[in-house]
N, C-alpha and C. Protein backbone atom coordinates (compact mmCIF):
# COMPACT_ATOMS: atom_id res chain seq x y z
N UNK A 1 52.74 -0.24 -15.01
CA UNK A 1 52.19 -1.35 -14.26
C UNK A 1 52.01 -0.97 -12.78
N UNK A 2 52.99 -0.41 -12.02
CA UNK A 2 53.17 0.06 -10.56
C UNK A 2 51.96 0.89 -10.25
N UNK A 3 51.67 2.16 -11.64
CA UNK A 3 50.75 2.96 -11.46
C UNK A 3 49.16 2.65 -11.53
N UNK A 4 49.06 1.22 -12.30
CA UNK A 4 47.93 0.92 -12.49
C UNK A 4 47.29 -0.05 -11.19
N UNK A 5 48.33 -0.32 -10.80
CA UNK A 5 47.79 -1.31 -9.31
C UNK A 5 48.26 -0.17 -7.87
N UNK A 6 48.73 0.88 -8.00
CA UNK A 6 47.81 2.10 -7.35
C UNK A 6 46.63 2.61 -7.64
N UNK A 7 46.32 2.46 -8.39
CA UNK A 7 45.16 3.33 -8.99
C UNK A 7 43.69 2.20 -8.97
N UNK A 8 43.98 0.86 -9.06
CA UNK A 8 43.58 -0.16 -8.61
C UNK A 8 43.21 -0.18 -6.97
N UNK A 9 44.25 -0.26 -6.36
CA UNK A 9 44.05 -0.48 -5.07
C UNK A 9 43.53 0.98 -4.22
N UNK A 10 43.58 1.99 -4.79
CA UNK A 10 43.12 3.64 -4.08
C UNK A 10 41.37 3.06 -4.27
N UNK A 11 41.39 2.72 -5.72
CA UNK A 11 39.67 2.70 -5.98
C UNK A 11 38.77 1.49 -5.36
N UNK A 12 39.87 0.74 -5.00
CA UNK A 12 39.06 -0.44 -3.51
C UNK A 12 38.89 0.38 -2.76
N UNK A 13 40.11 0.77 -2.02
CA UNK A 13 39.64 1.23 -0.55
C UNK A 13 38.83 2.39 -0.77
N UNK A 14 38.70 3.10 -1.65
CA UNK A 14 37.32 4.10 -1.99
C UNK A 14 36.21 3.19 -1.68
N UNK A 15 36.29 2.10 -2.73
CA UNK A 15 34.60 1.29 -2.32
C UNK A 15 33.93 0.27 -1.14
N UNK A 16 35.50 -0.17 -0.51
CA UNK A 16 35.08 -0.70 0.48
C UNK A 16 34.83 0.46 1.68
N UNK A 17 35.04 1.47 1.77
CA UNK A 17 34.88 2.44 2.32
C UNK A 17 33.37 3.23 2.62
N UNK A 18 33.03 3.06 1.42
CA UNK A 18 31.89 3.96 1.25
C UNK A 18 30.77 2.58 0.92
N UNK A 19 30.92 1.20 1.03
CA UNK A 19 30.54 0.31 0.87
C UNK A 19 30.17 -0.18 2.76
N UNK A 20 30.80 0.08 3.35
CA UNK A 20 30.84 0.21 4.87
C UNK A 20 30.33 1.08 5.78
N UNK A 21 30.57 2.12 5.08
CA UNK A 21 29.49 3.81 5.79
C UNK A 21 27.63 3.47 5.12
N UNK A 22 27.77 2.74 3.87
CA UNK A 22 26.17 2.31 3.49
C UNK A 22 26.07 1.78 4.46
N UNK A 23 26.64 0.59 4.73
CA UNK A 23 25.93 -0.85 5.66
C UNK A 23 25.20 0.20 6.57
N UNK A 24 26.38 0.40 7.58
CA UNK A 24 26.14 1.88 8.89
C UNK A 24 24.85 2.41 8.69
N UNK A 25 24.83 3.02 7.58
CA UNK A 25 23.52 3.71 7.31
C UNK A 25 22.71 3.08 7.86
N UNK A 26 22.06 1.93 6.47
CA UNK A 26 20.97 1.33 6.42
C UNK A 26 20.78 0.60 7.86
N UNK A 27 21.77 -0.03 8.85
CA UNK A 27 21.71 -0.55 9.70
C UNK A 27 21.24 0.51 11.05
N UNK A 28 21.48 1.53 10.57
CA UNK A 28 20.54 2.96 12.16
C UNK A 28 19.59 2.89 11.54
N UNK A 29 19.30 3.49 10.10
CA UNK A 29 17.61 4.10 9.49
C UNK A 29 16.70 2.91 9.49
N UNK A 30 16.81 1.75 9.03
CA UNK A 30 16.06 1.07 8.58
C UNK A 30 15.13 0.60 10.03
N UNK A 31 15.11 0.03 11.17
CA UNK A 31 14.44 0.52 11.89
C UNK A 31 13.62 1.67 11.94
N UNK A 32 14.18 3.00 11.75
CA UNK A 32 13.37 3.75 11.53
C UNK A 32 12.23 4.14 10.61
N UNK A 33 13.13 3.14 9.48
CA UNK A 33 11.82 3.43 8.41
C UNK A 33 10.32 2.63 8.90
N UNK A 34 10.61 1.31 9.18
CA UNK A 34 9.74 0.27 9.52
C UNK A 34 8.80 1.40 10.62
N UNK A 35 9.31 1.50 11.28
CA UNK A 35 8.63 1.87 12.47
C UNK A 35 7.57 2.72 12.00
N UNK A 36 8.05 3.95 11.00
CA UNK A 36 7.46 5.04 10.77
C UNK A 36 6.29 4.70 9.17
N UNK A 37 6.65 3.43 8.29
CA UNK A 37 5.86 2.62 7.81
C UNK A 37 4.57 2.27 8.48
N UNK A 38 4.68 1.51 9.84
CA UNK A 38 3.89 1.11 10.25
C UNK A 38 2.94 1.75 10.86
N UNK A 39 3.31 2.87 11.61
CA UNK A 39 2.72 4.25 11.67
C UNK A 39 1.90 4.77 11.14
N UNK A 40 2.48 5.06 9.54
CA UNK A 40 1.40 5.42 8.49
C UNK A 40 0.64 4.84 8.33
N UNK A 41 0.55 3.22 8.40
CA UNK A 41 -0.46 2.46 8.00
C UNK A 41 -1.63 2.28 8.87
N UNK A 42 -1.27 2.30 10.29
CA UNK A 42 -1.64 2.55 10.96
C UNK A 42 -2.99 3.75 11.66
N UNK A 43 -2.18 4.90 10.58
CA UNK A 43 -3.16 5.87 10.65
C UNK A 43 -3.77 5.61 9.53
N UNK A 44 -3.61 4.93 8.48
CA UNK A 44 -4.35 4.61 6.90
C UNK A 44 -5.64 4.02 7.83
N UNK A 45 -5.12 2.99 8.35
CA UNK A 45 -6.03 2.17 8.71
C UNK A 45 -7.63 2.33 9.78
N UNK A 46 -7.01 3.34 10.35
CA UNK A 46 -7.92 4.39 11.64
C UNK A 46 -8.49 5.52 10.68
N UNK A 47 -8.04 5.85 9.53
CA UNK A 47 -9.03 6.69 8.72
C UNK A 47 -10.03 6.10 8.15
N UNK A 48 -10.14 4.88 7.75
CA UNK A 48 -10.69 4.21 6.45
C UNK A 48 -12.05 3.59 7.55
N UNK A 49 -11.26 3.46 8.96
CA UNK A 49 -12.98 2.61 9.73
C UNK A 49 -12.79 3.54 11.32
N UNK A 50 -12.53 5.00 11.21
CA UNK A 50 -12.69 5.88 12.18
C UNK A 50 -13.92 5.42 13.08
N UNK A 51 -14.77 4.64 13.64
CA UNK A 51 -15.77 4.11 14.59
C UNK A 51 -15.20 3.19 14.82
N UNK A 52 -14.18 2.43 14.65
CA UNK A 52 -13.95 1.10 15.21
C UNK A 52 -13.42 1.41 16.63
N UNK A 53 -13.58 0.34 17.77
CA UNK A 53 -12.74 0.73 18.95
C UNK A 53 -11.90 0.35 19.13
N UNK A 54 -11.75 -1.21 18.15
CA UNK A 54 -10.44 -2.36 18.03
C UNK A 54 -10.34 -2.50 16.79
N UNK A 55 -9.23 -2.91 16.09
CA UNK A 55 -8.74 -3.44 14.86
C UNK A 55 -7.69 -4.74 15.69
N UNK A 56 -7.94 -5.74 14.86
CA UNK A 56 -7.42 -7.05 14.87
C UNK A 56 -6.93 -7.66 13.30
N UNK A 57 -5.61 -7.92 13.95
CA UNK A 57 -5.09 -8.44 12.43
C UNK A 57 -5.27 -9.89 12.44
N UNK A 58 -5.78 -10.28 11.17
CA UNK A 58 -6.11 -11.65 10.90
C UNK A 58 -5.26 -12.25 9.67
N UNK A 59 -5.18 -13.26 9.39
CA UNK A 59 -4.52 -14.02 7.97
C UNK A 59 -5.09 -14.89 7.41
N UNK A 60 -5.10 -14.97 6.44
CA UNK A 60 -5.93 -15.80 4.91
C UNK A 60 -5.59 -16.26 4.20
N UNK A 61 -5.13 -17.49 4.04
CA UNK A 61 -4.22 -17.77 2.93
C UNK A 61 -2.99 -16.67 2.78
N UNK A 62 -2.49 -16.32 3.51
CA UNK A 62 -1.09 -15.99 3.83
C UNK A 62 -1.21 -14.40 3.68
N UNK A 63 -2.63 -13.37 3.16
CA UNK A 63 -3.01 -12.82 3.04
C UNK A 63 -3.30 -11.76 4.46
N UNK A 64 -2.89 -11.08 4.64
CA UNK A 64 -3.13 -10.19 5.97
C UNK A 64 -4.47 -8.98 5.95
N UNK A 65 -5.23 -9.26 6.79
CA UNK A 65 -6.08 -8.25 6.68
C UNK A 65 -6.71 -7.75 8.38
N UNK A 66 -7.56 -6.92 8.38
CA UNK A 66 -8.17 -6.56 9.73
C UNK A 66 -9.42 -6.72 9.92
N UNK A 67 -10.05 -6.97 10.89
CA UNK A 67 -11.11 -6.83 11.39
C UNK A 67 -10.91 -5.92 12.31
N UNK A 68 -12.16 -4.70 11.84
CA UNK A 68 -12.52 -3.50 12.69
C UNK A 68 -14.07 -4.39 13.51
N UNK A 69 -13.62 -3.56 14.95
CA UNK A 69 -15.07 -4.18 15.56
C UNK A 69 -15.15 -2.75 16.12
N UNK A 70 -16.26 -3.07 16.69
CA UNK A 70 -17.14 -1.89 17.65
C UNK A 70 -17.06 -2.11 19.10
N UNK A 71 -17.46 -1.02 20.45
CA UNK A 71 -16.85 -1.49 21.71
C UNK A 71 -17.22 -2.93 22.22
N UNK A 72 -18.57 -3.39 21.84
CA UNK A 72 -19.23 -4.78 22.39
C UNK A 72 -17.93 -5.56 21.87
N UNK A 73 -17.64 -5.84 20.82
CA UNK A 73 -16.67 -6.69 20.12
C UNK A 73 -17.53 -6.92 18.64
N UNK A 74 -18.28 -6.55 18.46
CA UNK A 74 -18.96 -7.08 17.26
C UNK A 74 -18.35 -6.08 15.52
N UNK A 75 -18.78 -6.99 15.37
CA UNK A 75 -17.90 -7.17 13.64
C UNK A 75 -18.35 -5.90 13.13
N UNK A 76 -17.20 -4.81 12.94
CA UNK A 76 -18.22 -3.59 12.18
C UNK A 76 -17.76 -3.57 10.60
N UNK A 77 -16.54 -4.38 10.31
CA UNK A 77 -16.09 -4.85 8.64
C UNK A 77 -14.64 -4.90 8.93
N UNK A 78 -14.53 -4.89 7.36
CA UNK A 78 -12.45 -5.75 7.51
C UNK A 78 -11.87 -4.81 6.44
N UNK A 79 -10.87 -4.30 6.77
CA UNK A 79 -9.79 -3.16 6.56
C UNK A 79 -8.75 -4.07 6.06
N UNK A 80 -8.42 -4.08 4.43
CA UNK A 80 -6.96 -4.79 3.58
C UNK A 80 -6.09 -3.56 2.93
N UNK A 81 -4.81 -3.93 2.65
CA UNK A 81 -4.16 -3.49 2.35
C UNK A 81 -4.05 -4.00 0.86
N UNK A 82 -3.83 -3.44 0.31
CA UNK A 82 -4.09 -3.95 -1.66
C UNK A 82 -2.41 -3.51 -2.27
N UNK A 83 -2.35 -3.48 -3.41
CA UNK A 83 -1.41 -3.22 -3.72
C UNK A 83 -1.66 -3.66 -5.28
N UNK A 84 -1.15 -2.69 -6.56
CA UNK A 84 -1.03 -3.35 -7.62
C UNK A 84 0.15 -2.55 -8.34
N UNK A 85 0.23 -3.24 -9.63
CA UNK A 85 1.61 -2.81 -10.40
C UNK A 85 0.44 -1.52 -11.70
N UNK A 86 0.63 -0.28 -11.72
CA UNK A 86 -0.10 0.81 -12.44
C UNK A 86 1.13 1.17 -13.25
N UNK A 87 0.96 2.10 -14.67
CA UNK A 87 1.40 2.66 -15.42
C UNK A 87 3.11 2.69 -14.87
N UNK A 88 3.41 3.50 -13.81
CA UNK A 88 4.61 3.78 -13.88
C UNK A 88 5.07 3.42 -12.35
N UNK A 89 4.56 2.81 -11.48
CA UNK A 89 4.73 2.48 -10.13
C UNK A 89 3.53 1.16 -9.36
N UNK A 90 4.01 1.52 -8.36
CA UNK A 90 2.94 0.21 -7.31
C UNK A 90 2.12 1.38 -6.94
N UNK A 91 0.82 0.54 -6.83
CA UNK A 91 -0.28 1.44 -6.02
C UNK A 91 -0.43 1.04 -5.06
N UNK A 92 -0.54 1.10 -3.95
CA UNK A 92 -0.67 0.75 -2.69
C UNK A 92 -2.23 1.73 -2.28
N UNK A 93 -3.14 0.83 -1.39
CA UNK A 93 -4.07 1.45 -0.68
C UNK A 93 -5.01 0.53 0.36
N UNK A 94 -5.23 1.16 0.91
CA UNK A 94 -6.18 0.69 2.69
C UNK A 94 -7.87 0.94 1.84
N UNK A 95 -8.48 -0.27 2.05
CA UNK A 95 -9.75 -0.03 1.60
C UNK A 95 -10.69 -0.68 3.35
N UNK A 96 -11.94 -0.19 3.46
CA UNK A 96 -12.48 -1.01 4.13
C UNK A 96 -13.85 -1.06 4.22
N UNK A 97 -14.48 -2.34 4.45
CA UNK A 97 -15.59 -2.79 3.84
C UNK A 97 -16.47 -3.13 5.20
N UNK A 98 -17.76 -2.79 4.80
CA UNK A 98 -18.94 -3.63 5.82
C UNK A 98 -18.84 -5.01 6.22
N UNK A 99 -19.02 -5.65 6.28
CA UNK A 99 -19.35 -7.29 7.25
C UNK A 99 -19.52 -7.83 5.30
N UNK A 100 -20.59 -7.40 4.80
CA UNK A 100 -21.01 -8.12 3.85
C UNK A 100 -20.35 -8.05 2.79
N UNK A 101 -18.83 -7.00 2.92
CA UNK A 101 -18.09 -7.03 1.31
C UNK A 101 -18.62 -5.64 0.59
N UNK A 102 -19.31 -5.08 0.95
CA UNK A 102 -19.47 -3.49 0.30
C UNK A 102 -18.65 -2.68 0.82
N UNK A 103 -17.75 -2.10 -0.05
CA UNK A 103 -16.64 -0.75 0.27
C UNK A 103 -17.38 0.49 0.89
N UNK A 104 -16.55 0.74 1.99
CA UNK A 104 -16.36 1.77 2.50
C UNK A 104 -15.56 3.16 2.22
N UNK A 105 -14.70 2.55 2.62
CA UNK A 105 -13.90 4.12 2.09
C UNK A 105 -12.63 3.55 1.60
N UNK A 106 -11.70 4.32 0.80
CA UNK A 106 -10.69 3.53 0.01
C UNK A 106 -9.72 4.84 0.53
N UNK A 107 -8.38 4.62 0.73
CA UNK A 107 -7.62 5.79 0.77
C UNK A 107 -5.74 5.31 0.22
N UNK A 108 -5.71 6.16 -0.99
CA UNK A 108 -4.22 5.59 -1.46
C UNK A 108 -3.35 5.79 -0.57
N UNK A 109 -2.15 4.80 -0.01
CA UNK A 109 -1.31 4.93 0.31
C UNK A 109 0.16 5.43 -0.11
N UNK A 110 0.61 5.05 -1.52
CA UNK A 110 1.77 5.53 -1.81
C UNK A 110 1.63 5.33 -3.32
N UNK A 111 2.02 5.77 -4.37
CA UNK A 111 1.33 6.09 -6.20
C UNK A 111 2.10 6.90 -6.21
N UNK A 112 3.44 6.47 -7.66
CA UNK A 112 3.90 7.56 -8.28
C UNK A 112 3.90 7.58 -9.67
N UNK A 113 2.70 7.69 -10.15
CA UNK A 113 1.99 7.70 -11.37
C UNK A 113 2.08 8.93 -12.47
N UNK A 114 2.06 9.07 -13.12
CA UNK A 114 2.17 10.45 -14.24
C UNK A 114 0.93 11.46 -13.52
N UNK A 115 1.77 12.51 -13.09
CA UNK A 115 1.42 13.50 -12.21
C UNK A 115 0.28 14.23 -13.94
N UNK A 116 -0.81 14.48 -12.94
CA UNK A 116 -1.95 14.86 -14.07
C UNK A 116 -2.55 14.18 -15.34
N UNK A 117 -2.20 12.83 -14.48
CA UNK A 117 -2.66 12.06 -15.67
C UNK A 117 -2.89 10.50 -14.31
N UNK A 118 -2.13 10.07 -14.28
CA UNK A 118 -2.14 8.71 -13.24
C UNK A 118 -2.69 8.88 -12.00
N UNK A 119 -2.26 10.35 -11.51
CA UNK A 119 -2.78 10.30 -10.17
C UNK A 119 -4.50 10.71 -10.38
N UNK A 120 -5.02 10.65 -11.30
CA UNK A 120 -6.67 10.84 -11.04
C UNK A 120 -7.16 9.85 -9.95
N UNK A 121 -6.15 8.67 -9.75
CA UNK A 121 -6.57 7.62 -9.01
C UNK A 121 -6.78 8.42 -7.43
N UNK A 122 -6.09 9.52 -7.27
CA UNK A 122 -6.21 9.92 -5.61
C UNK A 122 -7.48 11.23 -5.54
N UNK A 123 -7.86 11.36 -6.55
CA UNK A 123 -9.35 11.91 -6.67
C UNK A 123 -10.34 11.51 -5.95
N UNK A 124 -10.81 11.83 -5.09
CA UNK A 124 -12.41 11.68 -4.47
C UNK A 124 -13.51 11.19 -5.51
N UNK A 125 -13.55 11.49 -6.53
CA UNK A 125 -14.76 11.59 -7.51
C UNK A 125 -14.40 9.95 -7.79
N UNK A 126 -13.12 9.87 -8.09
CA UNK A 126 -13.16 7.96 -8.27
C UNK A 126 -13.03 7.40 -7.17
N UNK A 127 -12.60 7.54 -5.98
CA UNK A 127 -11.60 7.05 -5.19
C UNK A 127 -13.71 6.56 -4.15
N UNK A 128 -14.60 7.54 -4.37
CA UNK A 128 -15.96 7.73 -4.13
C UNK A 128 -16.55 6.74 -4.96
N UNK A 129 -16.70 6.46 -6.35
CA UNK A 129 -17.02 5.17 -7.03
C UNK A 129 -17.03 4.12 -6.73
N UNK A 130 -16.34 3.56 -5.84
CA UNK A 130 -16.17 2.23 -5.23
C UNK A 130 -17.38 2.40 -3.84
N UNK A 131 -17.42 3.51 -2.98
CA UNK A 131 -18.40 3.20 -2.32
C UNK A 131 -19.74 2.32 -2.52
N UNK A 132 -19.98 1.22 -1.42
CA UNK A 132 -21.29 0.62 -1.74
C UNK A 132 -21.29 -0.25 -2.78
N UNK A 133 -20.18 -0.62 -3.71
CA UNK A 133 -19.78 -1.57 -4.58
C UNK A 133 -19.24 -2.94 -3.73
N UNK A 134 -19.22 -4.42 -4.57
CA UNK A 134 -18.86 -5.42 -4.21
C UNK A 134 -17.75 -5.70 -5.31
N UNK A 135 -16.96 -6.96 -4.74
CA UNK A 135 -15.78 -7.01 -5.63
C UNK A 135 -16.85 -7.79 -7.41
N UNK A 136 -18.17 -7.97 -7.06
CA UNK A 136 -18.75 -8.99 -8.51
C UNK A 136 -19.14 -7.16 -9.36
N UNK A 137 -19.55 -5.78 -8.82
CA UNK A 137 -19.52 -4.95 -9.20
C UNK A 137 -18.53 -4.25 -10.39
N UNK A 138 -19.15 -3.88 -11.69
CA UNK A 138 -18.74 -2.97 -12.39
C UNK A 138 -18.07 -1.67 -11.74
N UNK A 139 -17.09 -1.08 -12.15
CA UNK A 139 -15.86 -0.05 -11.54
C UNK A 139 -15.46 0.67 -12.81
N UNK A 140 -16.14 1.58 -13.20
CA UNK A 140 -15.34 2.32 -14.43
C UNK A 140 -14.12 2.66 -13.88
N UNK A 141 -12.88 2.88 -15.01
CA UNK A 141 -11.69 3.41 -15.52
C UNK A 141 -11.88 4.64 -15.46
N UNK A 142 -10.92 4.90 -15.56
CA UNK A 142 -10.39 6.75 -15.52
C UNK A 142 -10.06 7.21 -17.13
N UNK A 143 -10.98 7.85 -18.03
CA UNK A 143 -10.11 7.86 -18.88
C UNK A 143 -9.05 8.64 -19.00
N UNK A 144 -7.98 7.87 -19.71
CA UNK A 144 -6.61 8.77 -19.75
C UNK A 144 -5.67 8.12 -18.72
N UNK A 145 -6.20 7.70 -17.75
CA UNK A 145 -5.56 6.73 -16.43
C UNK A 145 -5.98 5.10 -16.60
N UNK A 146 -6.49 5.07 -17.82
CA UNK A 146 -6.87 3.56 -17.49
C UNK A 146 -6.15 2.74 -17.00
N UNK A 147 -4.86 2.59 -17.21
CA UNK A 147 -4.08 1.25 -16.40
C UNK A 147 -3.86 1.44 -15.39
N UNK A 148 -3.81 2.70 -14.79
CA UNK A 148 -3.41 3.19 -13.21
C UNK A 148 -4.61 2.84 -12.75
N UNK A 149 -5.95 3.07 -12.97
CA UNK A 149 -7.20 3.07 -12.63
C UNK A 149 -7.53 1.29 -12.72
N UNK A 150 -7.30 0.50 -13.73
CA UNK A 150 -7.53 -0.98 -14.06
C UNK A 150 -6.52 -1.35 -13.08
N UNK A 151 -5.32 -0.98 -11.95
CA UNK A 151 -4.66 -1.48 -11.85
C UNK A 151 -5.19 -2.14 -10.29
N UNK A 152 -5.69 -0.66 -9.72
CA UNK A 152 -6.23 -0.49 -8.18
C UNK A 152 -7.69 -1.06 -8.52
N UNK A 153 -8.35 -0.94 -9.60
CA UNK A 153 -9.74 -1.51 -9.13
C UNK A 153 -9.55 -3.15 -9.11
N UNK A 154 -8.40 -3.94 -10.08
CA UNK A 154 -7.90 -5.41 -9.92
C UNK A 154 -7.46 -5.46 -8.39
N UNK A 155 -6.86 -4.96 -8.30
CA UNK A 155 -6.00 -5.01 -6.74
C UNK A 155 -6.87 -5.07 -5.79
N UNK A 156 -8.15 -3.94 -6.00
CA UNK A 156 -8.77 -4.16 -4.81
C UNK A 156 -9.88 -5.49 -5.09
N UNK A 157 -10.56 -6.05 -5.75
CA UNK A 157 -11.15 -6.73 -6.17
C UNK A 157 -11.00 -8.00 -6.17
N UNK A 158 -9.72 -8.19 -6.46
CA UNK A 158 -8.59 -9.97 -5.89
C UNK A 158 -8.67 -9.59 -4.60
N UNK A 159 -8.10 -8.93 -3.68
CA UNK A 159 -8.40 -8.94 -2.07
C UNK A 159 -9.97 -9.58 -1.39
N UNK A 160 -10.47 -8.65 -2.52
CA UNK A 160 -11.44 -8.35 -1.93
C UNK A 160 -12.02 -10.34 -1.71
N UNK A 161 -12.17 -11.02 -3.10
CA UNK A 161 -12.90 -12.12 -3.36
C UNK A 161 -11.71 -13.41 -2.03
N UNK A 162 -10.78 -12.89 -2.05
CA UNK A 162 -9.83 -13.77 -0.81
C UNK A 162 -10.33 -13.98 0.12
N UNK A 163 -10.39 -12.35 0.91
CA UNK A 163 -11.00 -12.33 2.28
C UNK A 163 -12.26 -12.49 2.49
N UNK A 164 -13.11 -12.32 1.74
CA UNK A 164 -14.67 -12.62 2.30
C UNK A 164 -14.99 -13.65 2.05
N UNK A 165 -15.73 -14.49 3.41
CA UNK A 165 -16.23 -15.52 3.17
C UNK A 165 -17.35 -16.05 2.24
């Protein structure tokens, strides 16, 4: 009995221990992560409408998106962040569109999909398919990737019908 409520009480202070050095952790990095999140997106976002001189974040039904303008101030299209649930992960990606809802350029953000099979989604040859398309536009599948591929063309396509007026 004596030995079992040592052996009891050693394996608390093990977990409150190492239950306390986590907090620590997460409480320095996590700032850091955010920061360096926003960063990336940041540069997602400056790739996808490289001519803009301003980006402005706007909201939509609780929906966050950008307007890229040009130096006058005038509307050069709107930059969203998408996101869907694919084969084996979230797809995340920065798409951005003309004034009128035709895609521009699409660029994945984060996909951890069946390597040679899921990731066809970060291919140019599809990732290029969406150019000049509207969200009422046909979007072939990937075959072999279809749900990774059905997952991001839904994702971008619900954004898409939100934000445009």
């Amino acid at each position: 009995m004596r030995e079992t409520t040592r052996y009891i009480t050693v394996l608390f202070l093990i977990c409150l221990v190492a239950g306390v050095f986590l907090s620590a952790v997460f409480a320095v990095t996590q700032p850091v992560i955010e920061r360096t999140r926003q960063e990336e997106m940041n540069a997602a976002i400056k790739a996808v409408v490289p001519q803009a001189a301003k980006i402005e974040k706007e909201s939509k039904q609780g929906l966050a998106y950008y307007k890229a303008l040009d130096p006058a101030g005038g509307l050069l299209g709107y930059v969203f962040i998408c996101e869907g649930k694919g084969y084996s992960s979230l797809i995340r990606s920065v798409v951005s569109t003309d004034p009128s809802g035709k895609i521009l350029l699409i660029k994945v953000l984060e996909q951890n999909e069946t390597p040679g099979i899921g990731t066809k989604i970060t291919q140019n040859s599809f990732l290029e398919s969406f150019q000049g398309k509207t969200f009422r536009d046909k979007i072939d599948t990937i075959g072999g990737a279809t749900i990774s591929s059905s997952a991001m063309i839904r994702s971008i396509k619900s954004v898409l019908e939100q934000i445009l007026p």
